[in-house]
C-alpha atoms as a PDB file:
ATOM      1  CA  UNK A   1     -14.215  41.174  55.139  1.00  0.00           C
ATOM      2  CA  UNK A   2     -10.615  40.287  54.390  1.00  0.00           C
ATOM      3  CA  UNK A   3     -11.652  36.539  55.118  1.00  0.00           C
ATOM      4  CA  UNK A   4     -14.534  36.455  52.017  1.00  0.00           C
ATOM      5  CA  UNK A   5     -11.496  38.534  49.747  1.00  0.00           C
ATOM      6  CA  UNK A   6      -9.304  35.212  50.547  1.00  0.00           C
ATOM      7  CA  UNK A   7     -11.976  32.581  50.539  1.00  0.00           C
ATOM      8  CA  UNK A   8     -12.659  34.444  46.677  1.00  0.00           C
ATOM      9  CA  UNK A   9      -8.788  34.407  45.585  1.00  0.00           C
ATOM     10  CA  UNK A  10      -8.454  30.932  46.914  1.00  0.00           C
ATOM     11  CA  UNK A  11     -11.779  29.543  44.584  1.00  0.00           C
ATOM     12  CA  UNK A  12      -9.882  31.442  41.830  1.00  0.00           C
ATOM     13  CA  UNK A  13      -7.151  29.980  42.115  1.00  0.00           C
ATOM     14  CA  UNK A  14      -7.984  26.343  41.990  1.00  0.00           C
ATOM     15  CA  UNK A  15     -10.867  27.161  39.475  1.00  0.00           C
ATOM     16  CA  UNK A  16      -7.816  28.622  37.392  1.00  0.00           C
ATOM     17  CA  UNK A  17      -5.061  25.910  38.189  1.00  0.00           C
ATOM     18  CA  UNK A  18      -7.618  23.269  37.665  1.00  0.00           C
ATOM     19  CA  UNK A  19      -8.824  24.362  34.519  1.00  0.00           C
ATOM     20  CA  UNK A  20      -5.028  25.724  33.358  1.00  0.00           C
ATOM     21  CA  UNK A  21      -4.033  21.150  33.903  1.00  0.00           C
ATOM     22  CA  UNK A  22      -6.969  20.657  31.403  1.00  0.00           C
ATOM     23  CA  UNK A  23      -6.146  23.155  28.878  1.00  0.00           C
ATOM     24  CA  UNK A  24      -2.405  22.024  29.038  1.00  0.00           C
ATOM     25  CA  UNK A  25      -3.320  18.017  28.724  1.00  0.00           C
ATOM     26  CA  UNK A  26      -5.512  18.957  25.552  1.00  0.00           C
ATOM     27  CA  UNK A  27      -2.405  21.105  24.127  1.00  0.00           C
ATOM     28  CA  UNK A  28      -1.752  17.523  22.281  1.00  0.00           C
ATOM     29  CA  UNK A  29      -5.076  17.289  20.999  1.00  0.00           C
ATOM     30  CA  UNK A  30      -4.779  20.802  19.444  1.00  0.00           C
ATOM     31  CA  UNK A  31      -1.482  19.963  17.809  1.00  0.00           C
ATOM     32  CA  UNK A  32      -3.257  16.985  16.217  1.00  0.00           C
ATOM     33  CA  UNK A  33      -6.535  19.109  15.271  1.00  0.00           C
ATOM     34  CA  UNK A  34      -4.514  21.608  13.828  1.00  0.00           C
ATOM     35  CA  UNK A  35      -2.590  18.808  11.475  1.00  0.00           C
ATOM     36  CA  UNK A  36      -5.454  16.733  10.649  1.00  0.00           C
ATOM     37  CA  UNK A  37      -3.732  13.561  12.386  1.00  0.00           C
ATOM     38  CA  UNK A  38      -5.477  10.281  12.056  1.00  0.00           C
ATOM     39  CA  UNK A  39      -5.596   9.618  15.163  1.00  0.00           C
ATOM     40  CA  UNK A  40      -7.269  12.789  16.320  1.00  0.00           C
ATOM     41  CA  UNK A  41      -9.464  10.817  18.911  1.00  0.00           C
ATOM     42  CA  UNK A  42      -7.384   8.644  20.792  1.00  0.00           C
ATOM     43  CA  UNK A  43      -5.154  11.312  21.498  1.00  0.00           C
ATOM     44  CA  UNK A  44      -7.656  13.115  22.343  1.00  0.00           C
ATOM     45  CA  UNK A  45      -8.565  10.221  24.934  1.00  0.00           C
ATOM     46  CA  UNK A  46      -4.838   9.456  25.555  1.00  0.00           C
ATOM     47  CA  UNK A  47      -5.534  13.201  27.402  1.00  0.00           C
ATOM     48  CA  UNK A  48      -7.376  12.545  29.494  1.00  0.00           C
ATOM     49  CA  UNK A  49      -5.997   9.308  30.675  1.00  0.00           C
ATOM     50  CA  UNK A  50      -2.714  11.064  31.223  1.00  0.00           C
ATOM     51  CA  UNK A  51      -4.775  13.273  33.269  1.00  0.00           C
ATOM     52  CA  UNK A  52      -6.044  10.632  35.476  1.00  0.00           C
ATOM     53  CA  UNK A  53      -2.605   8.901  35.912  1.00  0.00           C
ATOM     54  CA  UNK A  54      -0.755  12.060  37.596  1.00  0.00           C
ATOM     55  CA  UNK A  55       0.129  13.184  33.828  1.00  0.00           C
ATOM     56  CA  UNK A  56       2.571  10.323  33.401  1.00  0.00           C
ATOM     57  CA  UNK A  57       1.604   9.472  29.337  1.00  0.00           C
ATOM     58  CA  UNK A  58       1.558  13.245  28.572  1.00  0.00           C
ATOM     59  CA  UNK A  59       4.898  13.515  27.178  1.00  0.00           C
ATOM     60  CA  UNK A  60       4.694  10.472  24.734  1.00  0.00           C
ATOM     61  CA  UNK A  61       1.289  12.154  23.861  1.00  0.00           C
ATOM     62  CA  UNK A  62       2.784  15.059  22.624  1.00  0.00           C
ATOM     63  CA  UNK A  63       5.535  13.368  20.968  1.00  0.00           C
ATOM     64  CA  UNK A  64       2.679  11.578  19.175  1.00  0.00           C
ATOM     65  CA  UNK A  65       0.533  14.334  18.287  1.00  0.00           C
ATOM     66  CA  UNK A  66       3.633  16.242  16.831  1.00  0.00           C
ATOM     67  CA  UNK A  67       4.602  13.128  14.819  1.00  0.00           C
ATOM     68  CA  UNK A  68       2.365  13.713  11.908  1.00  0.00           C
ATOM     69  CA  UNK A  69       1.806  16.378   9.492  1.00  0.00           C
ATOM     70  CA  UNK A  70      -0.259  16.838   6.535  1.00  0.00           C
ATOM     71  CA  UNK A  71       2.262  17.226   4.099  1.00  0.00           C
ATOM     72  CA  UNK A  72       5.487  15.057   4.862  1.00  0.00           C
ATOM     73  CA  UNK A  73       3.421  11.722   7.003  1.00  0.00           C
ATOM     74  CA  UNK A  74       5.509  10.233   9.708  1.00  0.00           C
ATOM     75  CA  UNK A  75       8.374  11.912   9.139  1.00  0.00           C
ATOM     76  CA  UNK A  76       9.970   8.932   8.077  1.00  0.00           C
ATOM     77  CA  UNK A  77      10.246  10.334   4.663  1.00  0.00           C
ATOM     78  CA  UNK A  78      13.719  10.905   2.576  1.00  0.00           C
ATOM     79  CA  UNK A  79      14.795  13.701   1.572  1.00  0.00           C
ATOM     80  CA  UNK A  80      12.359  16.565  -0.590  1.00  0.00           C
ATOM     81  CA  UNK A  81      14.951  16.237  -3.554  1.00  0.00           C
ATOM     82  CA  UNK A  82      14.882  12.095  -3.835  1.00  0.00           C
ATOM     83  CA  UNK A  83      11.558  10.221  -4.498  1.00  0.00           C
ATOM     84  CA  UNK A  84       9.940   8.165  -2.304  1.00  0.00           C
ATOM     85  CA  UNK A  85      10.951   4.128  -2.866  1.00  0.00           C
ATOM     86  CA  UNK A  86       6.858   3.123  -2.740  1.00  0.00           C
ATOM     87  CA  UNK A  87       5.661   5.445  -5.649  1.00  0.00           C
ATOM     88  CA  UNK A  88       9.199   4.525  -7.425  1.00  0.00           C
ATOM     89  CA  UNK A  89       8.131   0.935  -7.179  1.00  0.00           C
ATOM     90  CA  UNK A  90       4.712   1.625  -8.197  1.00  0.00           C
ATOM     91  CA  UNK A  91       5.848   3.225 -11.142  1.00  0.00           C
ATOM     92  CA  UNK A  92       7.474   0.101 -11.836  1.00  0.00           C
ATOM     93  CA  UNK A  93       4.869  -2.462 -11.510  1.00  0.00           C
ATOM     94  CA  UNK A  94       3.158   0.146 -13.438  1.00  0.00           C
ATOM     95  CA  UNK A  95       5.205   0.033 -16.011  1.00  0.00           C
ATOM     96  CA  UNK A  96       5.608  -3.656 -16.355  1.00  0.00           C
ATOM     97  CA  UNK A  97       1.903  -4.389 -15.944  1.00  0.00           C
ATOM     98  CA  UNK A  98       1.466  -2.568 -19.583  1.00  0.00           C
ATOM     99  CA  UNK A  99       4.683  -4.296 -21.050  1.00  0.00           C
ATOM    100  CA  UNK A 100       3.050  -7.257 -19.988  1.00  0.00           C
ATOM    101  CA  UNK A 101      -0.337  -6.643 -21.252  1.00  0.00           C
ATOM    102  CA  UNK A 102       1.301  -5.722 -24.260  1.00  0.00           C
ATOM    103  CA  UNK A 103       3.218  -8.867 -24.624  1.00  0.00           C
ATOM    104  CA  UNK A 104      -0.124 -11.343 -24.079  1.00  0.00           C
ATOM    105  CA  UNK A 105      -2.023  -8.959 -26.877  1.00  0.00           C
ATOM    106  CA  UNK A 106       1.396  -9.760 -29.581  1.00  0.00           C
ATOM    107  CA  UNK A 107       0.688 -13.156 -28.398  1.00  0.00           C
ATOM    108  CA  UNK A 108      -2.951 -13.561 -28.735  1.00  0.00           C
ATOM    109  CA  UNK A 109      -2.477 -11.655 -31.978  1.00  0.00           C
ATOM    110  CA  UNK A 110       0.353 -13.996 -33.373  1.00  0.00           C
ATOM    111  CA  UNK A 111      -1.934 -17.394 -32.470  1.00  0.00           C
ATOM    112  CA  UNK A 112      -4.968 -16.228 -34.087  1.00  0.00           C
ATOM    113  CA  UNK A 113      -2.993 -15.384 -37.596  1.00  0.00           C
ATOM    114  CA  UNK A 114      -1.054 -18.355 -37.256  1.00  0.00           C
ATOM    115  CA  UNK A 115      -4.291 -20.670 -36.775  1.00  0.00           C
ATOM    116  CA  UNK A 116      -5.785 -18.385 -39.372  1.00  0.00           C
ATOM    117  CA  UNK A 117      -2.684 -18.759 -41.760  1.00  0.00           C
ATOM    118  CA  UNK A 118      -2.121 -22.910 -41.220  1.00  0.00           C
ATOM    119  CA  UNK A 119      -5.401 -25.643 -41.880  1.00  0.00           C
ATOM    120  CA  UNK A 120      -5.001 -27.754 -38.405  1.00  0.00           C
ATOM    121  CA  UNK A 121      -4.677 -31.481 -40.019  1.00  0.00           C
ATOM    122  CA  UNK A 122      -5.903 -34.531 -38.547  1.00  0.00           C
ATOM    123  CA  UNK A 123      -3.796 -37.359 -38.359  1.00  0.00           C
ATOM    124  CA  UNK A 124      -6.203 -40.185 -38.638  1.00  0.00           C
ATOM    125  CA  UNK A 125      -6.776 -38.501 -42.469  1.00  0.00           C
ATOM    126  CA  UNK A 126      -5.641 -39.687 -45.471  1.00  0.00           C
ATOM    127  CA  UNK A 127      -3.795 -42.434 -43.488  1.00  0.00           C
ATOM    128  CA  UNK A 128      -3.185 -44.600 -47.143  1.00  0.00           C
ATOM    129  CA  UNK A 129      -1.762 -41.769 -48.827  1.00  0.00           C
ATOM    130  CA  UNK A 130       0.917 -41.276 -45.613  1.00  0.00           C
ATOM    131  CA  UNK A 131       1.745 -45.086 -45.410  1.00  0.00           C
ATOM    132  CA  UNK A 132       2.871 -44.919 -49.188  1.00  0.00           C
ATOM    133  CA  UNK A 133       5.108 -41.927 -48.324  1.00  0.00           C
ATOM    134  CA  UNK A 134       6.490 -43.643 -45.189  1.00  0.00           C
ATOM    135  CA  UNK A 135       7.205 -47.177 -46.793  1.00  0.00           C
ATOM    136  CA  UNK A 136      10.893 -46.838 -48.387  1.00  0.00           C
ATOM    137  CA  UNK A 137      11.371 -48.495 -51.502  1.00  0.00           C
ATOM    138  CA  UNK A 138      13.458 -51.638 -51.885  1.00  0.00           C
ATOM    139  CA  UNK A 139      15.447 -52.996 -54.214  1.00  0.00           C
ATOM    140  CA  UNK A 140      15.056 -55.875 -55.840  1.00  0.00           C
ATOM    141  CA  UNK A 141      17.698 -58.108 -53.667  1.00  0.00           C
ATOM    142  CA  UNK A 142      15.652 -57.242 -50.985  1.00  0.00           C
ATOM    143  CA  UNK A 143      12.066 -58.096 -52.206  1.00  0.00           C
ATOM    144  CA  UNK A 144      12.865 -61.447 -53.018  1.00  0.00           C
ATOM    145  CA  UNK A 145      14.722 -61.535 -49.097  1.00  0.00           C
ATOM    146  CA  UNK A 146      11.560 -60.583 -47.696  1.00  0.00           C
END
């Protein structure tokens, strides 16, 4: 009798412990669950991995899994009172993409009233009435020298 009550607390116990090392290697899974990390399934793989290797990766795991939240990223972030350089320079291209837009309409705007405003002349026109304007006038020492 006391040999079935020991053969039942020993399968207990190594039902339990065994099932207590796979709860504990998917602790870093829940972490990441519970903060929607991106990389929800190959930490969820990096697991079980850790539980084939003698539990070696488990500690990077859960430094990995706790990495990441929802609302700050990374971690990496500055401080909550200064704003973040990437949306400061995207504010700034932004900003210069209108200027910029702006400037090529005043432009576009300024050639088509100045082609509207000046008649484009052709060179090759009226070329008689130019050579008389270009020709100096002599004097009369120099017509009879020429």
């Amino acid at each position: 009798m006391l040999e079935n009550i020991a053969l039942g607390i020993l399968c207990f116990s190594f039902i339990t412990v065994f099932y207590g090392i796979i709860v504990i290697h998917d602790i870093p899974y829940e972490i990441a669950k519970h903060r929607n990390h991106p990389h929800l399934d190959a930490i969820h793989v990096a697991g079980w991995v850790s539980l084939l290797t003698l539990h070696i990766l488990w500690p990077f795991i859960w430094i990995w899994s706790t990495l990441y939240r929802e609302d700050r990223g990374w971690g990496f972030s500055n401080e909550p009172g200064e704003e973040n350089p990437l949306s400061e320079l995207e504010n700034k291209l932004a900003t210069l993409t209108t200027r910029l837009d702006t400037f090529e309409q005043s432009a576009a705007e300024a050639k088509v009233q100045v082609e509207a405003e000046t008649a484009i002349m052709n060179p090759l026109e009226d070329v008689q009435e130019s050579e008389s304007l270009i020709e100096p006038e002599l004097n009369d020492d120099e017509v009879e020298n020429k």
